[in-house]
C-alpha atoms as a PDB file:
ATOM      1  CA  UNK A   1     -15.985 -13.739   0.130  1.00  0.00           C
ATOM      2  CA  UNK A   2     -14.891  -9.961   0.336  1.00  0.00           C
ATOM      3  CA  UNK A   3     -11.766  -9.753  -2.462  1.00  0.00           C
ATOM      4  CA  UNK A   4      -9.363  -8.414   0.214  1.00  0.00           C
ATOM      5  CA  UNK A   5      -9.596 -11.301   2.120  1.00  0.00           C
ATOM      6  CA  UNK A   6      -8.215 -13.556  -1.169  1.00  0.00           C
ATOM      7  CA  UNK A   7      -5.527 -11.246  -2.229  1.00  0.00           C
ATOM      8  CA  UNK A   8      -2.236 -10.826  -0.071  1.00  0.00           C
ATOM      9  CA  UNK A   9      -1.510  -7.357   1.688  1.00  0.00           C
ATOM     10  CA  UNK A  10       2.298  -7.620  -0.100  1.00  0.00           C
ATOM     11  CA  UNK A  11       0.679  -7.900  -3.302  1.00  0.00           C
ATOM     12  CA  UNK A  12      -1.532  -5.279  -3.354  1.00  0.00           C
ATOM     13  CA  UNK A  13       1.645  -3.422  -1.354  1.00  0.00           C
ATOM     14  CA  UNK A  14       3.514  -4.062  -4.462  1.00  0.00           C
ATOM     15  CA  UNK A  15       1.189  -2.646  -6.875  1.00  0.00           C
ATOM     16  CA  UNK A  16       0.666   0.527  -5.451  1.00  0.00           C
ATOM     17  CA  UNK A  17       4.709   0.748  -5.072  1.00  0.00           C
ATOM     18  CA  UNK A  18       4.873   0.320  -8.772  1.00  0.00           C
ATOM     19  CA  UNK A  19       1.771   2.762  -9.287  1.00  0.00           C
ATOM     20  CA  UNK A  20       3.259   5.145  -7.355  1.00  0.00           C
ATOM     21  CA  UNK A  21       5.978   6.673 -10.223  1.00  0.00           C
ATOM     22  CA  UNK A  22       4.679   8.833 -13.241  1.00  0.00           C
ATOM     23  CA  UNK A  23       7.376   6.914 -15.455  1.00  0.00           C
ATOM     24  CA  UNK A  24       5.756   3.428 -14.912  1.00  0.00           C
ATOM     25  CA  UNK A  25       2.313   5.099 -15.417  1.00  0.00           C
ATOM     26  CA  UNK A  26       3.327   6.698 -18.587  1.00  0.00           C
ATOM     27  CA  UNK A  27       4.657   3.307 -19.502  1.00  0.00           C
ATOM     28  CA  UNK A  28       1.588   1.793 -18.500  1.00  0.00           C
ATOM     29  CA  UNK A  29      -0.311   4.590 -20.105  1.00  0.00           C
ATOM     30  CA  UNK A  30       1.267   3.198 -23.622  1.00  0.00           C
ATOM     31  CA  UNK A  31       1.148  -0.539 -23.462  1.00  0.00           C
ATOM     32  CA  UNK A  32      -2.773   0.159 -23.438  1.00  0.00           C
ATOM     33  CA  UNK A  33      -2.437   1.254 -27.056  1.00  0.00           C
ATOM     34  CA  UNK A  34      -0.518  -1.640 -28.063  1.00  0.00           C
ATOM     35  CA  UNK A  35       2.729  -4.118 -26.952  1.00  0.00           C
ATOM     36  CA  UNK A  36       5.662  -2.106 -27.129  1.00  0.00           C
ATOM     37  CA  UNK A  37       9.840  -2.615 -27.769  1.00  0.00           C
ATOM     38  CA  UNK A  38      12.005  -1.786 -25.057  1.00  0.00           C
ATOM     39  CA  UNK A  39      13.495   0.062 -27.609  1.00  0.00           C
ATOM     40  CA  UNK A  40      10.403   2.325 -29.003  1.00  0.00           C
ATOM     41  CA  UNK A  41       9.473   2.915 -25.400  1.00  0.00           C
ATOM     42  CA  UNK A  42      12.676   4.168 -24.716  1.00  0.00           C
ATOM     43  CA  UNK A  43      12.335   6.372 -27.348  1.00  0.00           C
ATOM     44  CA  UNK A  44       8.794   7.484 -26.807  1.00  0.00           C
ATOM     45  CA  UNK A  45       9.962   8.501 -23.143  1.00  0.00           C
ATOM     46  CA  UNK A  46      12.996   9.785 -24.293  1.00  0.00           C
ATOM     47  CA  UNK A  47      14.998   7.770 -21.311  1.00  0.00           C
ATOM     48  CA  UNK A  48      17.740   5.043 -21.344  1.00  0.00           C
ATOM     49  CA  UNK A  49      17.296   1.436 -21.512  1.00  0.00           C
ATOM     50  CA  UNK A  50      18.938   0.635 -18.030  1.00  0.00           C
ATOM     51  CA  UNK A  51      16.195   3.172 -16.509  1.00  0.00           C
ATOM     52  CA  UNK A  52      13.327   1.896 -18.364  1.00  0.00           C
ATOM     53  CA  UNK A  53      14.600  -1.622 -17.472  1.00  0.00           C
ATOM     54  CA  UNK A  54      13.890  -0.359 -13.978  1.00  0.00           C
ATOM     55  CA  UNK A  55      10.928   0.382 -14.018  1.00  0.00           C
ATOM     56  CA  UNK A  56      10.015  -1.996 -16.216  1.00  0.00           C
ATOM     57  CA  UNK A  57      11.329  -4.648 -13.861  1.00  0.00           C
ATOM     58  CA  UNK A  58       9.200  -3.454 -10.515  1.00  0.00           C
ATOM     59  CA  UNK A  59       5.810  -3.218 -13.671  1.00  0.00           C
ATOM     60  CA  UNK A  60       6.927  -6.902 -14.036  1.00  0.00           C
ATOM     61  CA  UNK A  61       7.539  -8.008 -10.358  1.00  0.00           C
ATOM     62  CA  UNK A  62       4.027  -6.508  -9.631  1.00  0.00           C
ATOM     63  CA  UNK A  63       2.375  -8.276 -12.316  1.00  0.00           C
ATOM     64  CA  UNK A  64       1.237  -5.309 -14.171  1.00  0.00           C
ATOM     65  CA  UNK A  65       3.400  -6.376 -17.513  1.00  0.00           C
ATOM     66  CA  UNK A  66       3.841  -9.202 -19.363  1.00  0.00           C
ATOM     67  CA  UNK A  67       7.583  -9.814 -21.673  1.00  0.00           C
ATOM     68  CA  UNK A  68       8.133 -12.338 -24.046  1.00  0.00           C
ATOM     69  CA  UNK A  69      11.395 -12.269 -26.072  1.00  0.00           C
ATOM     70  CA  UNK A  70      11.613 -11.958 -29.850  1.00  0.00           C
ATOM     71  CA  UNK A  71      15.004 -11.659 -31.436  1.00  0.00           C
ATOM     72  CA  UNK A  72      17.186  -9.837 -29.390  1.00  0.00           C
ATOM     73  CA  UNK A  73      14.329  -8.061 -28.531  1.00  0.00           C
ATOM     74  CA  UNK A  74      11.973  -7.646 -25.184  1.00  0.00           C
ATOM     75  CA  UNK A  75       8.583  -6.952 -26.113  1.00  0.00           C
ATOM     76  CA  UNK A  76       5.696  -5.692 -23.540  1.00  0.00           C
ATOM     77  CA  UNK A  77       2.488  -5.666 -22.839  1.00  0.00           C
ATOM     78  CA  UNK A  78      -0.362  -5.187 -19.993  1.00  0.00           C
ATOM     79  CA  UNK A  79      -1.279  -8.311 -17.609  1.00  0.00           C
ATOM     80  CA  UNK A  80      -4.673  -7.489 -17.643  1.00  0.00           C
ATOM     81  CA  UNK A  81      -5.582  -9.743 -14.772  1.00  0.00           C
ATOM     82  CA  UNK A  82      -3.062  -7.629 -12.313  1.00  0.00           C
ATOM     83  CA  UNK A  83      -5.402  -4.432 -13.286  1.00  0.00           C
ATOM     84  CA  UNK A  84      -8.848  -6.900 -12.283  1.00  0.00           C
ATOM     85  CA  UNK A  85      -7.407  -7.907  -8.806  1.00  0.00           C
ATOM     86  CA  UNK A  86      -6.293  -4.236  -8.161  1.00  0.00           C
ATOM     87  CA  UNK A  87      -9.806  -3.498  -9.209  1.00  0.00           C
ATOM     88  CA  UNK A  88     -11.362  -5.652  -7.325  1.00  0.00           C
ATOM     89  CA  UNK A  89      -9.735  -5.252  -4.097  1.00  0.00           C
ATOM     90  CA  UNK A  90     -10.487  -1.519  -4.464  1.00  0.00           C
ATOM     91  CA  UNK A  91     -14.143  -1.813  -5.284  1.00  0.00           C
ATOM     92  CA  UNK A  92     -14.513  -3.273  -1.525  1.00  0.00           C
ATOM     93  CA  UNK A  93     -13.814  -0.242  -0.230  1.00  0.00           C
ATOM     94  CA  UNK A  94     -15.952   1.654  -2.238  1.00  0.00           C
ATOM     95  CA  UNK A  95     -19.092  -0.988  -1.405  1.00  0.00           C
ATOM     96  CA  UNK A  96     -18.091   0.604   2.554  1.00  0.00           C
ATOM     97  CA  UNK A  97     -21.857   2.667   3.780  1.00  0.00           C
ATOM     98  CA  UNK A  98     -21.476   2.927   7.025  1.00  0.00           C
ATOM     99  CA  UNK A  99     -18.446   2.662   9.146  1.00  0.00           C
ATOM    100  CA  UNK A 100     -18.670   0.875  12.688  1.00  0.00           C
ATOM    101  CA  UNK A 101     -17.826   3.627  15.481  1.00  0.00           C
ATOM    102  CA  UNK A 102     -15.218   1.317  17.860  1.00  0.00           C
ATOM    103  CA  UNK A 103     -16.648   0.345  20.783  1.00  0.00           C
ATOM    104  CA  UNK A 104     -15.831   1.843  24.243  1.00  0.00           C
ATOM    105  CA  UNK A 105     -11.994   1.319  25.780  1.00  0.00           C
ATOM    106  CA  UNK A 106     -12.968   0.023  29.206  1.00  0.00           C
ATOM    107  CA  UNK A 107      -9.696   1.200  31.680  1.00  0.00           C
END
């Protein structure tokens, strides 16, 4: 069963929406290193916490990041299984040879 079919249209909506600013991907681009602080990432980015919080928040909503609290800390890191759906529902379109020309309107 083709990938697309499995995965709702709001949730792939959503990722792209939260793929679609260079501060999330530079965020992104980091927690592959390693989990991260709020407050090191803020740092690293050289932005403020309510911004980062943000964008953070729509990374979260999408299910591209994971939190889990430590202190009075927030720590992140990557949902991996977010980035194997997106992956997935992509590579169906690439699998695409030969598309169907629509057949004729009849007035």
């Amino acid at each position: 069963m083709p990938t697309s079919s499995v995965v709702a249209p709001n949730q792939i909506a959503s990722s792209f929406h939260a793929l679609s600013d260079p501060l999330r991907i530079r965020v992104l681009e980091l927690l592959r290193q390693q989990e991260q602080c709020v407050c090191d990432l803020c740092s690293v980015l050289d932005v403020t916490q309510s911004k980062l919080s943000f964008h953070l928040k729509i990374l979260k909503e999408a299910g591209f990041v994971d939190s889990r609290h430590q202190g009075r800390w927030i720590y992140y890191s990557l949902n991996q299984a977010q980035f194997t759906i997106l992956e997935a529902y992509l590579t169906e379109f690439s699998r695409i040879r030969d598309i169907l020309p629509a057949p004729c309107c009849r007035d």
